[in-house]
Protein backbone atom coordinates (compact mmCIF):
# COMPACT_ATOMS: atom_id res chain seq x y z
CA UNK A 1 87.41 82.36 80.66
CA UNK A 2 87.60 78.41 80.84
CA UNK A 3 84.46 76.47 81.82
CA UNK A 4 85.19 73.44 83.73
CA UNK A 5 85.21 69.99 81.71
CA UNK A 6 84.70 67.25 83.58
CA UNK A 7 83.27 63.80 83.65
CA UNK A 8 82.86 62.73 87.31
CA UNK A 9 79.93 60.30 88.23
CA UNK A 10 79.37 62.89 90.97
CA UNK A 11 78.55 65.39 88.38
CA UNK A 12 75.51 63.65 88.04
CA UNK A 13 73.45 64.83 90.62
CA UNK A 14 69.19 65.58 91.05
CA UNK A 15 66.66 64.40 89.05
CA UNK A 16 67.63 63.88 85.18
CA UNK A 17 65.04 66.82 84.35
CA UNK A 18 65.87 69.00 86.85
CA UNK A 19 69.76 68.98 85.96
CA UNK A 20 69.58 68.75 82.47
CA UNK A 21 68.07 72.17 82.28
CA UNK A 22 70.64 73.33 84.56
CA UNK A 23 73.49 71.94 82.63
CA UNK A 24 72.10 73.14 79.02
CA UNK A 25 71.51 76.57 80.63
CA UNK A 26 74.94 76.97 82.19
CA UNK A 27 76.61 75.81 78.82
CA UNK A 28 74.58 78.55 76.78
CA UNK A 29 75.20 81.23 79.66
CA UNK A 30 79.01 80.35 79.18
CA UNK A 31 78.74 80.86 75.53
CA UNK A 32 76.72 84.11 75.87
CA UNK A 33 79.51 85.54 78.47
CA UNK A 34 81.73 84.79 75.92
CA UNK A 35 79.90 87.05 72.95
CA UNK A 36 79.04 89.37 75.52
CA UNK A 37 82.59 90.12 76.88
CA UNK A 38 83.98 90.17 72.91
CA UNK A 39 81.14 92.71 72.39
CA UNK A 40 82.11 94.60 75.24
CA UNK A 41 85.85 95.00 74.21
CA UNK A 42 84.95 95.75 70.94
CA UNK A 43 82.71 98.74 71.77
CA UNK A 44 85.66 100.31 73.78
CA UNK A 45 86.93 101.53 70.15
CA UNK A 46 83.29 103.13 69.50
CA UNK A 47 81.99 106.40 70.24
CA UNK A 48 80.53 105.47 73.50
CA UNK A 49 82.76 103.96 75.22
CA UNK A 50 81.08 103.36 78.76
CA UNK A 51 78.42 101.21 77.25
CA UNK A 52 81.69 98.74 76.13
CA UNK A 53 82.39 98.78 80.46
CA UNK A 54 78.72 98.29 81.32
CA UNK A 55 78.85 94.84 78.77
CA UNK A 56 82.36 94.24 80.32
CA UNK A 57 80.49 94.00 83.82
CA UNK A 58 77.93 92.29 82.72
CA UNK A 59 80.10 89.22 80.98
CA UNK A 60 82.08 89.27 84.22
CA UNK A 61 78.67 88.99 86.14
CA UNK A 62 77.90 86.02 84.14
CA UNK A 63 81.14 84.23 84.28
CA UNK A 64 80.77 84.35 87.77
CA UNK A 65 77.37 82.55 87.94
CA UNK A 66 78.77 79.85 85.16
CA UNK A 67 81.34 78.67 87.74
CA UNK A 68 79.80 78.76 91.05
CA UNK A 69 77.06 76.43 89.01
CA UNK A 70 79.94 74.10 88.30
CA UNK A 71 81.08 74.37 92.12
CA UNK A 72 77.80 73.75 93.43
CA UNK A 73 77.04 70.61 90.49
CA UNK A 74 79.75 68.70 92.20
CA UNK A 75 79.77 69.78 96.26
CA UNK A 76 76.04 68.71 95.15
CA UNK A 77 77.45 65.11 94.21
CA UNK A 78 79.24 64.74 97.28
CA UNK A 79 76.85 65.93 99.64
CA UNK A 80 78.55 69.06 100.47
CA UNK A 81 80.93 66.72 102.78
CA UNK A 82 83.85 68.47 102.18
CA UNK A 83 86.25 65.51 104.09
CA UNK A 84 86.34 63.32 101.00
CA UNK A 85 88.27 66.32 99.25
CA UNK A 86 91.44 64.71 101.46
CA UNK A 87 91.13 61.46 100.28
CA UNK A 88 90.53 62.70 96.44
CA UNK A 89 93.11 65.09 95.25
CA UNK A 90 92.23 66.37 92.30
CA UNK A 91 88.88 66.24 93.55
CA UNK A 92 89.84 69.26 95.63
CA UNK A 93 92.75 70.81 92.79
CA UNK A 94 90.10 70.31 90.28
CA UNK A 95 86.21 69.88 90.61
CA UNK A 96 86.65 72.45 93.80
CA UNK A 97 89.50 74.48 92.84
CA UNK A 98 89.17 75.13 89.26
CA UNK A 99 85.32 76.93 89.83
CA UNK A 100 86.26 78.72 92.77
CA UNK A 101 89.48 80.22 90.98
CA UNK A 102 87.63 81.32 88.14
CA UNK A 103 85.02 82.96 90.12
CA UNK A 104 87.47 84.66 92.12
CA UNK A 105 89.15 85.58 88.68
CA UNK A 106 85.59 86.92 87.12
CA UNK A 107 85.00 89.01 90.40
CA UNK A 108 88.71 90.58 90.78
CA UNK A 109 88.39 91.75 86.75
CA UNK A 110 85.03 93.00 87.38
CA UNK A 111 86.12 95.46 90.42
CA UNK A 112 88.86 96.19 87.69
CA UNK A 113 86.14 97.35 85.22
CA UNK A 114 83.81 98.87 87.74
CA UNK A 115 86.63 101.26 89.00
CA UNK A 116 87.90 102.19 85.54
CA UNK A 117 83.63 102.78 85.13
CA UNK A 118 84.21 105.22 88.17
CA UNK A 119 86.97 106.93 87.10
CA UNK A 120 86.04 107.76 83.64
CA UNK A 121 82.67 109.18 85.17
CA UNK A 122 84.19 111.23 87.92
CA UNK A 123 86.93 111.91 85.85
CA UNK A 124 90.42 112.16 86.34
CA UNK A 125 91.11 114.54 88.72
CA UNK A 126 88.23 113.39 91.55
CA UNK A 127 89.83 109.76 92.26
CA UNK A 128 92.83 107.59 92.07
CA UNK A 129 91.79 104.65 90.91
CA UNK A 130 93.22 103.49 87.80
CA UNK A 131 96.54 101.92 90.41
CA UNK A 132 93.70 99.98 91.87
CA UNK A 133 91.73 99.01 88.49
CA UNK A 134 95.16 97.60 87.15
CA UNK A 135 96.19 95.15 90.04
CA UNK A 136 93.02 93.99 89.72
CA UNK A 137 93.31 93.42 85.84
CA UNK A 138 95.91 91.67 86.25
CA UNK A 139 95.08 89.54 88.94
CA UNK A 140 91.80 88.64 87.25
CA UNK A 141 93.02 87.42 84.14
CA UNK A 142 95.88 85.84 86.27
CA UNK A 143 93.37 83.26 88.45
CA UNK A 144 91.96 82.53 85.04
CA UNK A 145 95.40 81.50 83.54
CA UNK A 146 95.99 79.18 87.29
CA UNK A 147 91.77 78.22 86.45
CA UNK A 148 93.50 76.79 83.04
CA UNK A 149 96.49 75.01 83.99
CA UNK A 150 94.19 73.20 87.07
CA UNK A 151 91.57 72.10 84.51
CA UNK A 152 94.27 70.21 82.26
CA UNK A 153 95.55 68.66 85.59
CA UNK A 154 92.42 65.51 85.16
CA UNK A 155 93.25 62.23 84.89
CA UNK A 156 90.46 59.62 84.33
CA UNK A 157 91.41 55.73 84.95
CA UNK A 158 87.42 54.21 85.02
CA UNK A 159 85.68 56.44 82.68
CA UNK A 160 84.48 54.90 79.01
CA UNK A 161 86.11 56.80 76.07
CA UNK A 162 83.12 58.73 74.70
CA UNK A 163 83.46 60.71 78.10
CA UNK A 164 87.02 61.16 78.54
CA UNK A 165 86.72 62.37 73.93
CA UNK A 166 84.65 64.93 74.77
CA UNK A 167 86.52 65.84 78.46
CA UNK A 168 90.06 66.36 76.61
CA UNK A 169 88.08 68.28 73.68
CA UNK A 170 87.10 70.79 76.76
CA UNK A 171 90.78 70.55 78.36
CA UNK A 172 92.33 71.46 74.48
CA UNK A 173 89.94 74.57 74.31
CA UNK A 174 90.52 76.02 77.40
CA UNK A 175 94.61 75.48 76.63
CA UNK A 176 94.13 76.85 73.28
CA UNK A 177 92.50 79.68 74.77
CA UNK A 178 95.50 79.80 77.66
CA UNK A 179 98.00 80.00 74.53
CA UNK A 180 96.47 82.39 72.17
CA UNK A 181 96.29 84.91 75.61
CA UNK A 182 99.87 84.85 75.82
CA UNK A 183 100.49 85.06 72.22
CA UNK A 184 98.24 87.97 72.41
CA UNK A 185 100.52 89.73 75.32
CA UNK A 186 103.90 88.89 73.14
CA UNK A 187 102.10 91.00 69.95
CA UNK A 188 100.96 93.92 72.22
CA UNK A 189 104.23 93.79 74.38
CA UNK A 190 105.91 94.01 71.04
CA UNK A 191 104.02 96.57 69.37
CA UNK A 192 103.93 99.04 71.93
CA UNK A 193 107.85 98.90 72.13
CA UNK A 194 108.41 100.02 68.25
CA UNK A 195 108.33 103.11 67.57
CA UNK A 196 107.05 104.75 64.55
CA UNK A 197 105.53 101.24 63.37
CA UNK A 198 103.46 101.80 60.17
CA UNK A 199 100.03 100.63 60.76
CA UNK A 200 97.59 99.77 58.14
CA UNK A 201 94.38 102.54 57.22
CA UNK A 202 91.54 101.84 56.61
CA UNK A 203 90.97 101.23 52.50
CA UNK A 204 88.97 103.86 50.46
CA UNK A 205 87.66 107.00 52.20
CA UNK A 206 86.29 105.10 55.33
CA UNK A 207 89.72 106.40 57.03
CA UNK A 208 88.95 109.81 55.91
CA UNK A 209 85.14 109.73 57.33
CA UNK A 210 86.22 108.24 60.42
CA UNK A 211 88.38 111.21 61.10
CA UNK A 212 85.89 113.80 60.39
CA UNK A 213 83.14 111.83 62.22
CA UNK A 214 85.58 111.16 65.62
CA UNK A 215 85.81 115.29 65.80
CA UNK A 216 85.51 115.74 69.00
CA UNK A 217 84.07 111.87 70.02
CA UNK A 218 87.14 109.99 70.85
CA UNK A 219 86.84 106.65 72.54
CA UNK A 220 88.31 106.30 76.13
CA UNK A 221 91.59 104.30 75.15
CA UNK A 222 92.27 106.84 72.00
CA UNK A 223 91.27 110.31 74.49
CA UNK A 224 93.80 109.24 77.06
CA UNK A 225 96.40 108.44 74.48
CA UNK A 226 95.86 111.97 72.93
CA UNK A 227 95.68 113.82 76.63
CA UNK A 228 99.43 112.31 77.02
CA UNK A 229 100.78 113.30 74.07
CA UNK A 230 99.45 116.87 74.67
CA UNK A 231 101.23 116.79 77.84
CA UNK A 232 104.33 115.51 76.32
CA UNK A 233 104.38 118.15 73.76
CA UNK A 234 103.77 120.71 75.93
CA UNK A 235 106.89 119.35 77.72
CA UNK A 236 109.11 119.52 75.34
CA UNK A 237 107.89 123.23 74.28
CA UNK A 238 108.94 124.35 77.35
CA UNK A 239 111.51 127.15 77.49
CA UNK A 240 115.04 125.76 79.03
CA UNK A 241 116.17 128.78 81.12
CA UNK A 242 119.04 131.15 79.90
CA UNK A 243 122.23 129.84 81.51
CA UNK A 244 124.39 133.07 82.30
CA UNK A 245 127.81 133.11 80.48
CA UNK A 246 131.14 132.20 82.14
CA UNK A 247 132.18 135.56 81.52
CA UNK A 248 129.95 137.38 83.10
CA UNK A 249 129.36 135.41 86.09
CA UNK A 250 133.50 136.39 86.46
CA UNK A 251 133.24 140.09 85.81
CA UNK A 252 130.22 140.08 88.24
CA UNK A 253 132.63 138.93 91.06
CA UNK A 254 134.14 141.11 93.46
């Protein structure tokens, strides 16, 4: 999630009351989203794991109305005339692009999360969903990554330097967020190709209690994990069938 920095006079648009309310509040909504969609991942690994979906949704939800505030704030400054976008570039790659992508990204992942919500409440056998669910996972996070690389693309000749400090300071967030995202695929990519990696417990008897207290209460992620390994097993118990000698398929001849 990347909230657009920027430091266009058009930004500046309604009365000085009336938009600073709107500004604080869509800064503080983009910092809730945040805590809310960390929450939401988080409780994925508890006992209940469709409450973690329902806080998924509602981060997404919120995302959503973060960035079409920032696309309204500036077609606001402009009058909605959308034929100056043609004589401003990266008025269009930029104060117009970057919101809309964003949204778009917010609204693919939260189909993603509404039909893994669906699927885990049907159940397995009742809809096909999860093909669906992960094109849209990845396209989600995708537009966000493109939302990224079009926010670093400003370039400021006329404003002071206080504004253009505090733009870049946006512009390095969102790219530090952009890199740890990928550094977070390379460690997942990586771990999920080792096999038999040694993890680290947890210390004392929490690991213990945690395995008693899980008895039958497995999170989503850790159920599904569990239901392929039974399968897997069961594979591999299977009885090959009794291959008939040479010697007998010979004397069996006529």
């Amino acid at each position: 999630m990347v909230k657009l920095a920027s430091a266009r006079e058009s930004r500046m648009y309604g009365p000085r009351l009336a938009r600073n309310r709107g500004e604080y509040m869509n800064a503080g909504l983009c910092v809730f989203a945040a805590i809310v969609l960390v929450g939401g991942f988080v409780a994925e690994l508890s006992k209940e794991p469709k409450s973690g979906l329902v806080l998924l949704l509602i981060a997404l939800l919120l995302i959503m109305v973060v960035n079409l505030h920032d696309l309204v704030a500036h077609l606001a400054g402009i009058d909605y005339r959308f034929p100056l976008m043609g004589f401003d570039t990266q008025l269009a790659l930029v104060e117009f692009a970057v919101p809309v992508v964003q949204a778009s990204g917010a609204l693919l992942s939260f189909f993603g999360i509404l039909f893994l919500f669906i699927q885990e409440y049907k159940g397995y056998g009742h809809f096909k969903l999860e093909r669906h669910a992960l094109n849209l996972l990845i396209a989600g996070p995708a537009l966000w990554v493109l939302g990224s690389i079009h926010n670093s693309c400003q370039i400021y000749e006329r404003a002071d330097g206080h504004g253009k400090t505090w733009v870049w300071t946006g512009i390095c967030g969102s790219l530090m967020i952009f890199i740890g995202g990928l550094t977070n695929v390379v460690k997942v990519f990586k771990m999920q190709q080792i096999d038999g990696l040694r993890l680290e417990k947890l210390r004392g008897e929490a690991q213990e209690r945690l395995i008693r207290e899980r008895e039958g209460h497995s999170p989503l992620i850790l159920e599904e994990e569990r239901r392929r390994k039974m399968i897997a097993a069961e594979t591999r118990a299977a009885p090959l069938p009794a291959t008939t000698p040479y010697k007998d398929v010979l004397v069996g001849q006529p």
